[in-house]
Protein backbone atom coordinates (compact mmCIF):
# COMPACT_ATOMS: atom_id res chain seq x y z
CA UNK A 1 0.00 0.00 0.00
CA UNK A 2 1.27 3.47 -0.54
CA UNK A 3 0.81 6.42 1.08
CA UNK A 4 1.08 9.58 -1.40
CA UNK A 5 2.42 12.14 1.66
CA UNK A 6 1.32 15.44 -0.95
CA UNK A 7 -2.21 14.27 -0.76
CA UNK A 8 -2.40 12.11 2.05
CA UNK A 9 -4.36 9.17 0.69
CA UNK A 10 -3.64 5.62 1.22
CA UNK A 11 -3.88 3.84 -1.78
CA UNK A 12 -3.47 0.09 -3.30
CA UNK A 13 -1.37 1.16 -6.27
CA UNK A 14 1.47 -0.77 -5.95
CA UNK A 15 4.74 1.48 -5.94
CA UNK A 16 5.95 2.01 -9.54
CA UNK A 17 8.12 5.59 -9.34
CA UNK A 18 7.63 8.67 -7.35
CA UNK A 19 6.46 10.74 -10.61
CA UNK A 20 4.28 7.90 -11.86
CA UNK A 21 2.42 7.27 -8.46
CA UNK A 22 1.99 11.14 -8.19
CA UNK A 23 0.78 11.71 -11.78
CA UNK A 24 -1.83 8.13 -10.71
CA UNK A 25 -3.01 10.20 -7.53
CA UNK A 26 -3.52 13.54 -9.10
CA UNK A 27 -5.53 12.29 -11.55
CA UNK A 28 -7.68 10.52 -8.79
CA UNK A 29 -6.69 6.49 -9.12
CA UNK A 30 -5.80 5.56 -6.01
CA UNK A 31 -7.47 2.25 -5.92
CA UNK A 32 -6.62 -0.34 -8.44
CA UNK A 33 -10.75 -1.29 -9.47
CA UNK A 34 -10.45 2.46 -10.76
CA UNK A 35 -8.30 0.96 -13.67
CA UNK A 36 -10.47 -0.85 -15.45
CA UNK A 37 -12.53 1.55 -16.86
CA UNK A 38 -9.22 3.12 -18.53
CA UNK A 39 -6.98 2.04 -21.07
CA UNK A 40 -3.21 1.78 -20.94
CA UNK A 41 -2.88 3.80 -23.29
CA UNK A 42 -4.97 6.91 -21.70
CA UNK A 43 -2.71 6.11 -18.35
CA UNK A 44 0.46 6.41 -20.50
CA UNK A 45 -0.87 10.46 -21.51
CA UNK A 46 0.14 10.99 -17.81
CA UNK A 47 3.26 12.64 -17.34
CA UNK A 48 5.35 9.92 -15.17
CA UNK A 49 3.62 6.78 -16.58
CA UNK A 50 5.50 4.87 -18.99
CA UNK A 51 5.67 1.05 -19.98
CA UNK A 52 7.21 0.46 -17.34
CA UNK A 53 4.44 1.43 -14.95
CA UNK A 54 1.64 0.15 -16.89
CA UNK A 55 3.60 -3.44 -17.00
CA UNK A 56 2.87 -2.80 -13.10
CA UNK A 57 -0.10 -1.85 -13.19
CA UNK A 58 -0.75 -4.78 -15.35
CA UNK A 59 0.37 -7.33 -13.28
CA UNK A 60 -1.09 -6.38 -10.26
CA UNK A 61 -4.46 -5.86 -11.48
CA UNK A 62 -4.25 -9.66 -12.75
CA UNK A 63 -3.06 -10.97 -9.21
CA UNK A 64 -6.28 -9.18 -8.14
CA UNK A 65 -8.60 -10.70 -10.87
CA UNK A 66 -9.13 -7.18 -12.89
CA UNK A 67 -7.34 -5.93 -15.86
CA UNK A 68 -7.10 -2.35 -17.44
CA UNK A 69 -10.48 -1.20 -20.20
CA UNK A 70 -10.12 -2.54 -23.44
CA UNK A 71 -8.56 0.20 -26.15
């Protein structure tokens, strides 16, 4: 779980970079069911997300049953 300590809000994101988990939490996801109604590829128009981060994302939504919206 992390803990964004600008905003104060506990989150299940898992921890992918300090810009990418900021960029996730100012745009408002800071649970991961949030992600399935976008695609990767409107996550990767954040500044701070990159392949990298969506791979993340990726894999933890699996190991929680969910997956990101379909493009």
């Amino acid at each position: 779980m992390v803990q964004n300590k600008r905003k104060n809000v506990e989150s299940d994101i898992p921890n992918i970079s300090k810009p990418a988990n900021s960029a996730l939490v100012l745009a408002g996801y800071v649970k991961l069911e949030q992600f399935e109604k976008v695609t990767e590829s409107d996550l990767l128009k954040l500044h701070g997300v990159g392949p990298k981060g969506i791979r993340i994302l990726r894999e933890a939504l699996k190991e929680n049953g969910l997956s990101f919206a379909k493009e």
